[in-house]
C-alpha atoms as a PDB file:
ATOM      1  CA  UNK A   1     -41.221  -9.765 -12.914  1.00  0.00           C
ATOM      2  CA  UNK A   2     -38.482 -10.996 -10.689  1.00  0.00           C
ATOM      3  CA  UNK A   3     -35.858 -11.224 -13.170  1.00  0.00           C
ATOM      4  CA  UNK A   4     -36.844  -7.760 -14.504  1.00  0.00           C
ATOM      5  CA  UNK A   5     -36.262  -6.572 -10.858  1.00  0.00           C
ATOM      6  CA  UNK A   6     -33.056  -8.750 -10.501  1.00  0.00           C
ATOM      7  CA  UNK A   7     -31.471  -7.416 -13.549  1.00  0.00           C
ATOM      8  CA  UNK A   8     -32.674  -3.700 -12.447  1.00  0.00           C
ATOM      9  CA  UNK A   9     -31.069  -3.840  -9.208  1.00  0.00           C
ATOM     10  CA  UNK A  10     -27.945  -5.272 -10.683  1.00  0.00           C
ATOM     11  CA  UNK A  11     -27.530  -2.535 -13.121  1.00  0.00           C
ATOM     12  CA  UNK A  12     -27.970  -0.217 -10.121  1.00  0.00           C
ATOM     13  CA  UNK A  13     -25.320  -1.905  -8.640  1.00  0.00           C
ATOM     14  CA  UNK A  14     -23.153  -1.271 -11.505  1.00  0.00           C
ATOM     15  CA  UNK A  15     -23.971   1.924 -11.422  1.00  0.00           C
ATOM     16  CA  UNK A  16     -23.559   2.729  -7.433  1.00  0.00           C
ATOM     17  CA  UNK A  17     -19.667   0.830  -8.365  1.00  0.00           C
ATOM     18  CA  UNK A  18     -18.723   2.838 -11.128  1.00  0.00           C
ATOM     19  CA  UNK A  19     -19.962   6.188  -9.493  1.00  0.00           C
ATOM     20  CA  UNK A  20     -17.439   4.922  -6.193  1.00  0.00           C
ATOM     21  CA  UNK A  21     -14.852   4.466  -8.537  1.00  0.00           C
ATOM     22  CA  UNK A  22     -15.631   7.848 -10.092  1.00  0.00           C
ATOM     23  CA  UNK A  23     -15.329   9.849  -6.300  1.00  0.00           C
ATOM     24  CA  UNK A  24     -12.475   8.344  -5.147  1.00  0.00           C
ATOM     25  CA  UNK A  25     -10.036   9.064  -8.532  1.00  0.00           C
ATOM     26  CA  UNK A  26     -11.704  12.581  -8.023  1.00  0.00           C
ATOM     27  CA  UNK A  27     -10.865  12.309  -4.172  1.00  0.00           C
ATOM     28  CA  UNK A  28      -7.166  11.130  -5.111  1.00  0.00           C
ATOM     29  CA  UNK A  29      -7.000  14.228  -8.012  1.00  0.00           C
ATOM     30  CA  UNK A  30      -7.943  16.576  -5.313  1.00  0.00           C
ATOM     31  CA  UNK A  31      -5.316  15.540  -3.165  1.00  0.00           C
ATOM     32  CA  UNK A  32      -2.784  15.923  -5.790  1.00  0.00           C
ATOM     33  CA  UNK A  33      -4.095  19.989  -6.594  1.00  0.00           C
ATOM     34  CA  UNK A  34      -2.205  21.085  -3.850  1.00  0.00           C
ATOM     35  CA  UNK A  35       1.440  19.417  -4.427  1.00  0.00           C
ATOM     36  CA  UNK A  36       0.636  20.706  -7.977  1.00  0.00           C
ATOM     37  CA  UNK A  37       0.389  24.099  -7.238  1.00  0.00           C
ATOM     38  CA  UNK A  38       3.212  23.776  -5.130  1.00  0.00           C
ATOM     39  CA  UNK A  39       5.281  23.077  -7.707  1.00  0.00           C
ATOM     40  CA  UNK A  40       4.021  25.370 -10.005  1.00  0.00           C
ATOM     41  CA  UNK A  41       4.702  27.638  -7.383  1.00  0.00           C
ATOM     42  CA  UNK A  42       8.629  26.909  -7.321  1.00  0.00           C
ATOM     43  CA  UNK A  43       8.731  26.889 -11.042  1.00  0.00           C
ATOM     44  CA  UNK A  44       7.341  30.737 -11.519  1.00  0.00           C
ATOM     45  CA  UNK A  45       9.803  31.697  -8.694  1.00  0.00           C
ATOM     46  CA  UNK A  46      13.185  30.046 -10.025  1.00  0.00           C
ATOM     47  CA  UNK A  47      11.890  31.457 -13.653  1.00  0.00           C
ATOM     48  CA  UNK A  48      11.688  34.708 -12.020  1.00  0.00           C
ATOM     49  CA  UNK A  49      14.963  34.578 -10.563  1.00  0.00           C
ATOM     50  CA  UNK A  50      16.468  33.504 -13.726  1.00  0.00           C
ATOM     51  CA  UNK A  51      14.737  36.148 -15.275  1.00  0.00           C
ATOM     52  CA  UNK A  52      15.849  38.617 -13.084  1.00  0.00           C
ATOM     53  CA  UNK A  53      19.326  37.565 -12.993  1.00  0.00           C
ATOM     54  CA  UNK A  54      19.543  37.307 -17.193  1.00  0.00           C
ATOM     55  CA  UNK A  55      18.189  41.145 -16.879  1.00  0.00           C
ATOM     56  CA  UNK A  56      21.393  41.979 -14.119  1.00  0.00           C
ATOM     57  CA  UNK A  57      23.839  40.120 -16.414  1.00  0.00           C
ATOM     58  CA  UNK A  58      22.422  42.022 -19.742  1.00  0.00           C
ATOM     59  CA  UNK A  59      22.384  45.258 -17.702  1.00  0.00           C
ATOM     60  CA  UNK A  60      26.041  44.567 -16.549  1.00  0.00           C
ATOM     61  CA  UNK A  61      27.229  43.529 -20.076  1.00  0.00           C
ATOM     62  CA  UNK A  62      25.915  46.703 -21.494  1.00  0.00           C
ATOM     63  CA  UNK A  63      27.697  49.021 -18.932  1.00  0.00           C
ATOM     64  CA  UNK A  64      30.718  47.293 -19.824  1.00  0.00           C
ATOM     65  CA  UNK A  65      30.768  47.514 -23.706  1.00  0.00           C
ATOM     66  CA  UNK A  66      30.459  51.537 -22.644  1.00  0.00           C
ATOM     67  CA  UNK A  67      33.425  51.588 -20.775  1.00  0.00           C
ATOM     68  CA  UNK A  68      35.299  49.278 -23.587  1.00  0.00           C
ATOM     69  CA  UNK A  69      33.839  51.740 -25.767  1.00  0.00           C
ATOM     70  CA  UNK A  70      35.093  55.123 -24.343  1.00  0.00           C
ATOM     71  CA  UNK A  71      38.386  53.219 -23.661  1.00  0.00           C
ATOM     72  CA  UNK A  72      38.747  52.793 -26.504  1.00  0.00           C
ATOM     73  CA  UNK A  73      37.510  56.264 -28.115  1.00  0.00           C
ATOM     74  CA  UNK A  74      40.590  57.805 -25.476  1.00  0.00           C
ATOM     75  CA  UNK A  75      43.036  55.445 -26.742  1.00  0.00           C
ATOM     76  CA  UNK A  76      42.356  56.667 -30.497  1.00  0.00           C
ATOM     77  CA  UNK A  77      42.698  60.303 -29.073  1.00  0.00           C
ATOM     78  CA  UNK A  78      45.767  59.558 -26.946  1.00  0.00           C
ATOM     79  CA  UNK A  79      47.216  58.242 -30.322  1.00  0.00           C
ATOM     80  CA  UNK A  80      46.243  61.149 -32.314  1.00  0.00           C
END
């Protein structure tokens, strides 16, 4: 009866160890959430920025084939 409660208590012991362990990596992934998000954070604002700056560029690039074009629709009327 005493080695049946020996061995008893020593799995609980194993048990109360590996459920320590357990908490503290989920402590020490909780503290890493935050810098996480952080960074996710900075990622969605530069990708919005370079979004945002593709869509000035594209804008830009459009107004400026316009003018090429009608440039160029004068020149062929200046010639005629």
């Amino acid at each position: 009866q005493l080695r049946a409660a020996e061995a008893a208590l020593a799995l609980k012991q194993e048990l109360i160890d590996r459920l320590k362990a357990e908490a503290e990596r989920q402590r020490a992934a909780l503290e890493t959430i935050p810098v996480l998000q952080a960074q996710a954070d900075i990622f969605r604002a530069d990708f919005e920025a370079e979004r945002a700056a593709r869509a000035e560029l594209h804008g830009q690039r459009e107004a400026l084939q316009e003018e090429l074009n009608q440039l160029r629709l004068r020149l062929g009327g200046d010639g005629a």
